[in-house]
Protein backbone atom coordinates (compact mmCIF):
# COMPACT_ATOMS: atom_id res chain seq x y z
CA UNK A 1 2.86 3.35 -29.48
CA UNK A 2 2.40 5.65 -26.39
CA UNK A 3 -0.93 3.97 -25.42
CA UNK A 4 0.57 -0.12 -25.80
CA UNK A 5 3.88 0.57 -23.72
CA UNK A 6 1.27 1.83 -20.66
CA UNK A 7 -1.13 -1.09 -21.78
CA UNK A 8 1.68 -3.36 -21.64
CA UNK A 9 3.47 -1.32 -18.21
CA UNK A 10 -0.41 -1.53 -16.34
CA UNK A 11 -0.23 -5.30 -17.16
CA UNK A 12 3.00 -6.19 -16.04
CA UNK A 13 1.80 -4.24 -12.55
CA UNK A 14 -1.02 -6.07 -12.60
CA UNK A 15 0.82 -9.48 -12.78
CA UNK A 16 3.40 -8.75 -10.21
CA UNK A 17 0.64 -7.72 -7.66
CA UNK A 18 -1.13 -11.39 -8.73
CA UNK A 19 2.32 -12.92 -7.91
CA UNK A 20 2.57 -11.09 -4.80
CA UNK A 21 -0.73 -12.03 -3.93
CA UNK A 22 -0.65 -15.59 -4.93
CA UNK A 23 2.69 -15.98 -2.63
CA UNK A 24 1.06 -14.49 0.28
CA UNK A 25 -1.85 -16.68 0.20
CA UNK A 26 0.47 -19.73 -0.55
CA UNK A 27 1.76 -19.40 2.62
CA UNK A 28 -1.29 -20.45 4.56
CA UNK A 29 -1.38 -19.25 7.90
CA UNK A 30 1.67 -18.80 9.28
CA UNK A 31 2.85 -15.92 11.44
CA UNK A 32 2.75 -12.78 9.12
CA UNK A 33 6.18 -11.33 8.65
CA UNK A 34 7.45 -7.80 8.03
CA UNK A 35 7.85 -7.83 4.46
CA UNK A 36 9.18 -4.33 4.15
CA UNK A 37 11.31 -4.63 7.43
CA UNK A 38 9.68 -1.45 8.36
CA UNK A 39 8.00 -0.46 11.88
CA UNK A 40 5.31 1.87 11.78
CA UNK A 41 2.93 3.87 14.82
CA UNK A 42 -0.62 3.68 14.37
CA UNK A 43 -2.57 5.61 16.41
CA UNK A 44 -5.00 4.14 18.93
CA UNK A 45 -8.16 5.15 17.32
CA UNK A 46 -6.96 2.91 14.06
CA UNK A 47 -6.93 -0.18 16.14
CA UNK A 48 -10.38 -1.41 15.36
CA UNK A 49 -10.90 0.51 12.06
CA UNK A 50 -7.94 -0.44 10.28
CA UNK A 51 -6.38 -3.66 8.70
CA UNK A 52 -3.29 -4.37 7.39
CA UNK A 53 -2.26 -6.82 4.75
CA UNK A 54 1.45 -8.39 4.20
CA UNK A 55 2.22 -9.86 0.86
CA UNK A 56 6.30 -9.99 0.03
CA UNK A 57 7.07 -6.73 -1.57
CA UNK A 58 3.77 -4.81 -0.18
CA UNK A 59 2.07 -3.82 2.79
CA UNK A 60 -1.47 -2.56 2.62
CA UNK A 61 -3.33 -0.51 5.15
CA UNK A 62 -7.21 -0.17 4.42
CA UNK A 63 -10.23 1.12 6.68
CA UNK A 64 -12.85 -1.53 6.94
CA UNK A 65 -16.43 0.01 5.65
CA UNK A 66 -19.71 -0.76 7.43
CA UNK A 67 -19.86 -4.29 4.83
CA UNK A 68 -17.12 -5.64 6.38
CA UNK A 69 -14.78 -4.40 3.24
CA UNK A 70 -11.38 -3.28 3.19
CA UNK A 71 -11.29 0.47 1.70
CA UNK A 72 -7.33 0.81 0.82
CA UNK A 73 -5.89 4.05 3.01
CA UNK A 74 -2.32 3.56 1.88
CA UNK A 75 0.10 1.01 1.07
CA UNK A 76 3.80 0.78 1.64
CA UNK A 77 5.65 -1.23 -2.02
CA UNK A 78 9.52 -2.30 -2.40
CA UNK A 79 10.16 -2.52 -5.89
CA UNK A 80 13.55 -2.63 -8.08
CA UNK A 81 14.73 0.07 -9.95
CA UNK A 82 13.31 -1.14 -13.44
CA UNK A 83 10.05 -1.98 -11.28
CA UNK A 84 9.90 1.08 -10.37
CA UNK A 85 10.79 2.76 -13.90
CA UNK A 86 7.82 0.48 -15.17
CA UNK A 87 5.25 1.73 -12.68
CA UNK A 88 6.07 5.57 -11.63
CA UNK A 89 4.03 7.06 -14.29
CA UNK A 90 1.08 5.35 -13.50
CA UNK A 91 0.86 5.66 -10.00
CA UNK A 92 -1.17 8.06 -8.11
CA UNK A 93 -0.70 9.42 -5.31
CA UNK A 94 3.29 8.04 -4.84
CA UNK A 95 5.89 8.95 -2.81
CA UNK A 96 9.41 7.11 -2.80
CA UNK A 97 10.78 7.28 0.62
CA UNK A 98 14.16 5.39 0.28
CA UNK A 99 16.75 4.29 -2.52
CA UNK A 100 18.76 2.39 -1.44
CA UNK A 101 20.11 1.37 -4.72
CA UNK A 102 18.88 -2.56 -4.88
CA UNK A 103 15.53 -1.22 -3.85
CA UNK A 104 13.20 1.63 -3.96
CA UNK A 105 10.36 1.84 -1.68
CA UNK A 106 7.74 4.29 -2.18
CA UNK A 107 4.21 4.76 -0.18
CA UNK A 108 0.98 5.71 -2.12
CA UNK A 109 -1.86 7.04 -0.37
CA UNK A 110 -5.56 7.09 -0.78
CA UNK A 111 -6.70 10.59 -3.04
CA UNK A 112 -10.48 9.77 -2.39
CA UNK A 113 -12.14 12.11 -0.06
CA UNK A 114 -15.42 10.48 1.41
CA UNK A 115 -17.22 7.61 1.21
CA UNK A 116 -20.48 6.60 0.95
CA UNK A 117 -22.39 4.91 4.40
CA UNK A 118 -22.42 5.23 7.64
CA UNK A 119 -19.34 5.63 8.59
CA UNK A 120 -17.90 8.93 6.32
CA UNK A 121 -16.94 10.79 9.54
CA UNK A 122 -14.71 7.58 10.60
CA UNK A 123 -13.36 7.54 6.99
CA UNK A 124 -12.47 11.41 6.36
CA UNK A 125 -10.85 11.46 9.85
CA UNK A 126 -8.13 8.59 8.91
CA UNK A 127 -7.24 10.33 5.95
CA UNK A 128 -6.32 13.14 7.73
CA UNK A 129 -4.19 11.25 10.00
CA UNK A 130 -2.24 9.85 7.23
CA UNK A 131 0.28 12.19 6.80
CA UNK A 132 1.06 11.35 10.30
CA UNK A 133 1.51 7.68 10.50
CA UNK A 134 3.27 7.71 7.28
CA UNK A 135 5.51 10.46 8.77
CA UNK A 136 5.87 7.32 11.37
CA UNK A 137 7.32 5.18 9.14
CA UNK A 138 10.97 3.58 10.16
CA UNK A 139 12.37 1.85 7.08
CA UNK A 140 15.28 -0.44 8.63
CA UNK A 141 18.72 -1.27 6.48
């Protein structure tokens, strides 16, 4: 019974980050907005290396490899309360950083310590500036 209510939880995740991402894409090119209403200070080293990716309840910042592909640093989610009930015990790495009783946003962070290529040294060094930029995090009301 265990094993089909996190079968069932993982899917439901699943689906709302295909609904997220089906939005976001729906919405063609227009200006990217602040999702989260959050500011954040990157530092200037992460200019180049760094993307980040707006979708309506999630904002993902990932290092871009030697390919050209994103490798996910951390990622900043607004979720309800029964969301969030859903989706705690799964999550790795997860920190919630406000409640603000309609929503709960939380920040999970990349646990993987190298990565394979050319550019490791680039890669190790960003995750051990996250602490700081998520430290730089301004959630606004």
């Amino acid at each position: 019974m265990k094993t089909i209510f996190k079968k069932t939880a993982y899917a439901a995740f699943i689906a709302l980050i295909a609904a997220v991402s089906f939005r976001a894409q729906a919405a063609g090119s227009a200006a990217p907005k602040d999702p989260m209403f959050f500011s954040i200070t990157l530092p200037d080293t992460w200019q180049s290396k760094v993307i980040r990716q707006d979708y309506e309840n999630e904002t993902i910042f990932s290092y871009m490899d030697e390919k050209g592909s994103p490798v996910f640093l951390f990622s900043i989610t607004r979720v309800t309360g029964s969301q969030w009930v859903a989706l705690h015990n799964q999550l790795k790495n997860a920190m919630v950083v406000k409640n603000d009783g309609a929503f709960i946003y939380f920040i999970q962070k990349a646990d993987e310590k190298s990565l394979k290529g050319m550019k490791v040294e680039d890669y190790n060094t960003l995750l051990q500036e996250i602490d700081a930029v998520i430290n730089s995090i301004q959630l606004n009301s």
